[in-house]
C-alpha atoms as a PDB file:
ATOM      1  CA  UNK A   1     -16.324 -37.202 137.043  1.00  0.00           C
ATOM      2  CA  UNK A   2     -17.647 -39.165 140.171  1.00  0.00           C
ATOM      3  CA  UNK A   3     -14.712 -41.223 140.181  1.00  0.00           C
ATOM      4  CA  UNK A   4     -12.316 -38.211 140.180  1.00  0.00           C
ATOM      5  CA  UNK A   5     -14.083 -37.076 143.711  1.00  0.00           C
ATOM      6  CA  UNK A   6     -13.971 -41.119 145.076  1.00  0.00           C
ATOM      7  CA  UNK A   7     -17.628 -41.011 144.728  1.00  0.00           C
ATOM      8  CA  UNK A   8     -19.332 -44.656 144.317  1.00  0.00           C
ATOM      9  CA  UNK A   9     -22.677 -45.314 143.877  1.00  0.00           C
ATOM     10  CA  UNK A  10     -24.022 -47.685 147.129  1.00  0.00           C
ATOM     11  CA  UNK A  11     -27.332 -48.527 145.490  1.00  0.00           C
ATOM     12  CA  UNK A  12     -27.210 -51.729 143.920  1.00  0.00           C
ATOM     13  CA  UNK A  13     -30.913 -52.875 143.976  1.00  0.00           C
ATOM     14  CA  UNK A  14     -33.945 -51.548 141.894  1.00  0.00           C
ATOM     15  CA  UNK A  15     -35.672 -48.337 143.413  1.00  0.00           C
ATOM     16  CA  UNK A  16     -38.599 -48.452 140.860  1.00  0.00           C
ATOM     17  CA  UNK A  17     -40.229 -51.488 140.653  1.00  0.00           C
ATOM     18  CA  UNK A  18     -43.193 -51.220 138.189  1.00  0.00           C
ATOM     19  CA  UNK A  19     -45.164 -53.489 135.459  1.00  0.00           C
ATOM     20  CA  UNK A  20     -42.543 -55.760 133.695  1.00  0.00           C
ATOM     21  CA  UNK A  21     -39.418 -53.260 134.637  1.00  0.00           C
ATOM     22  CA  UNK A  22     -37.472 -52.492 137.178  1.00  0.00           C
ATOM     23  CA  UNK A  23     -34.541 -49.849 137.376  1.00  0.00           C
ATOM     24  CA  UNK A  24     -32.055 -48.142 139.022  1.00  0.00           C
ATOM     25  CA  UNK A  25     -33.206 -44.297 139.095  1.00  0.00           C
ATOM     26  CA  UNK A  26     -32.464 -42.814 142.741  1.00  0.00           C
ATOM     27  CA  UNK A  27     -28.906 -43.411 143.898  1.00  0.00           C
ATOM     28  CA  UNK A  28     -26.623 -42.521 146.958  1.00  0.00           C
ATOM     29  CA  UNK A  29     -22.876 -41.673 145.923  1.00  0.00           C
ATOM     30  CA  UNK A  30     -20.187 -42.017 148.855  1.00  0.00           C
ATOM     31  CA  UNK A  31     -16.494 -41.529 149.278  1.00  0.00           C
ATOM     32  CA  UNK A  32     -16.088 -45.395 150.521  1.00  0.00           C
ATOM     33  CA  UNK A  33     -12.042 -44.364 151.046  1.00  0.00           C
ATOM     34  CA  UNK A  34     -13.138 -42.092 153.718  1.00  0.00           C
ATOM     35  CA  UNK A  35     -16.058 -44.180 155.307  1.00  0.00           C
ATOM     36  CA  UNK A  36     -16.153 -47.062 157.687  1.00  0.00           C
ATOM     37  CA  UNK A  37     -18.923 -49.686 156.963  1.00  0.00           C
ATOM     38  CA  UNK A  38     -22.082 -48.703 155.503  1.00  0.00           C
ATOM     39  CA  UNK A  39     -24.878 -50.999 154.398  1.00  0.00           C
ATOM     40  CA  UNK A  40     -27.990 -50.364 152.223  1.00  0.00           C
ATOM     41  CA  UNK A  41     -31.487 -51.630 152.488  1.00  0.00           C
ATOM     42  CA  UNK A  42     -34.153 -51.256 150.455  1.00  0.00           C
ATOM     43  CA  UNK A  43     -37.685 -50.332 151.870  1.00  0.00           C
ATOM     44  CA  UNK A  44     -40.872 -50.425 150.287  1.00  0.00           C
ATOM     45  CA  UNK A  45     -43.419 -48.221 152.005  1.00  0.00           C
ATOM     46  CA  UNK A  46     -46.095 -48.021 149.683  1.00  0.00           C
ATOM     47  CA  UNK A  47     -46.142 -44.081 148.875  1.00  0.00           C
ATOM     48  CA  UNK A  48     -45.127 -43.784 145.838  1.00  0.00           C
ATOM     49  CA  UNK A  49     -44.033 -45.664 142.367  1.00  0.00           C
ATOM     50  CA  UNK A  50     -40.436 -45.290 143.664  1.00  0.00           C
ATOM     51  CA  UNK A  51     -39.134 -47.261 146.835  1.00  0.00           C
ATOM     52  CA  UNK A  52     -36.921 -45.530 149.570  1.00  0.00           C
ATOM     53  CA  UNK A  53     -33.475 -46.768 150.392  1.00  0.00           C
ATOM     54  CA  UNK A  54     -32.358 -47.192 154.298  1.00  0.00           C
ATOM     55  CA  UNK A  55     -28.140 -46.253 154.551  1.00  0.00           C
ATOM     56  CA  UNK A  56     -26.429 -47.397 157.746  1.00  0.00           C
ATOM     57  CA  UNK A  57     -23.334 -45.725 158.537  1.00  0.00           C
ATOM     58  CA  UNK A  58     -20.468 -46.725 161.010  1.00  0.00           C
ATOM     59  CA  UNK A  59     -19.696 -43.549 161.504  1.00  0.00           C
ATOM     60  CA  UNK A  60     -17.423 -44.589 164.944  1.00  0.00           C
ATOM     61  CA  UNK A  61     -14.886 -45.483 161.639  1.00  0.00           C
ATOM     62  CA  UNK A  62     -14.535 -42.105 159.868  1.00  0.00           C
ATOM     63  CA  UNK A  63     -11.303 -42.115 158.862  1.00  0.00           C
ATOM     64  CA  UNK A  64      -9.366 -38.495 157.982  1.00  0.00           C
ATOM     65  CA  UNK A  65     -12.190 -36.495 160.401  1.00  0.00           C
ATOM     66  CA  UNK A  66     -10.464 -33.015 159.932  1.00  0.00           C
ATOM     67  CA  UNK A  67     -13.290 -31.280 161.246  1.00  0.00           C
ATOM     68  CA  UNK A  68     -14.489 -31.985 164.993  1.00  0.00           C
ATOM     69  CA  UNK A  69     -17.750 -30.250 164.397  1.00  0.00           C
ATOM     70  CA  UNK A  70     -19.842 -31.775 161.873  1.00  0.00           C
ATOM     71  CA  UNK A  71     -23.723 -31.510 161.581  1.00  0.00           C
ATOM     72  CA  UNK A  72     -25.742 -35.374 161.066  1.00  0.00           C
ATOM     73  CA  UNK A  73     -29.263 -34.643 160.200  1.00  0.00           C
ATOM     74  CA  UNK A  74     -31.467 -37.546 160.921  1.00  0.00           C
ATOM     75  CA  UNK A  75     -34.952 -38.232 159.496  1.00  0.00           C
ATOM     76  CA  UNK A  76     -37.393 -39.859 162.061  1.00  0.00           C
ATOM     77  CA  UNK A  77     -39.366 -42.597 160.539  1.00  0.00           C
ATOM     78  CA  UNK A  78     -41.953 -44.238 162.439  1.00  0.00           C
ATOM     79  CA  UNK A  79     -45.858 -44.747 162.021  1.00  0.00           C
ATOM     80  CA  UNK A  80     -46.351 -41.228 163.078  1.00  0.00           C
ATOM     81  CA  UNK A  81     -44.178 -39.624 160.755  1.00  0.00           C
ATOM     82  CA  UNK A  82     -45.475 -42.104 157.938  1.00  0.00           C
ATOM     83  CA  UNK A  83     -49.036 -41.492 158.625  1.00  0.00           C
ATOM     84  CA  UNK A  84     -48.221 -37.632 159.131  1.00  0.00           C
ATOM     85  CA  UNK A  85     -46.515 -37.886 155.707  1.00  0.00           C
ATOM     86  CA  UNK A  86     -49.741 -39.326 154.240  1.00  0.00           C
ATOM     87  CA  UNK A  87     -52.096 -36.613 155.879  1.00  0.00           C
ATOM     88  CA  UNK A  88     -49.992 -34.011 154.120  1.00  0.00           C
END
């Protein structure tokens, strides 16, 4: 079914790392035919039993941008948000 929408999955790493296993559980799907370059990164902050994943997108390379007005929602990470994140 992903395939019919051109959806991939990016993640290619383990995202849960623990005793003698590691797997695959949390995944990003894009549309690579619309996309420019994208890279993923794994980062282990410590948090929890699952790791996050960092996605860089060239978005100066969207390719069939139909509409001008999109919305990119950004998450802030820095030691303030992470130790804000660990008060709460």
């Amino acid at each position: 079914m992903l395939n019919s929408y051109n959806l991939v999955s990016v993640i290619n790493f383990p995202t849960r790392i623990k005793n003698n296993s590691s797997i695959t559980i949390d995944n990003i799907f894009l549309d690579v035919s619309k996309l420019g370059t994208h890279t993923m990164h794994p980062m282990v902050n410590g948090l929890s039993d699952h790791d996050a994943q960092l996605l860089d997108l060239n978005v100066g390379n969207l390719r069939n941008n139909k509409n001008k007005n999109q919305t990119l929602t950004v998450r802030k990470i820095d030691l303030f948000t992470i130790n804000e994140f660990k008060i709460n």
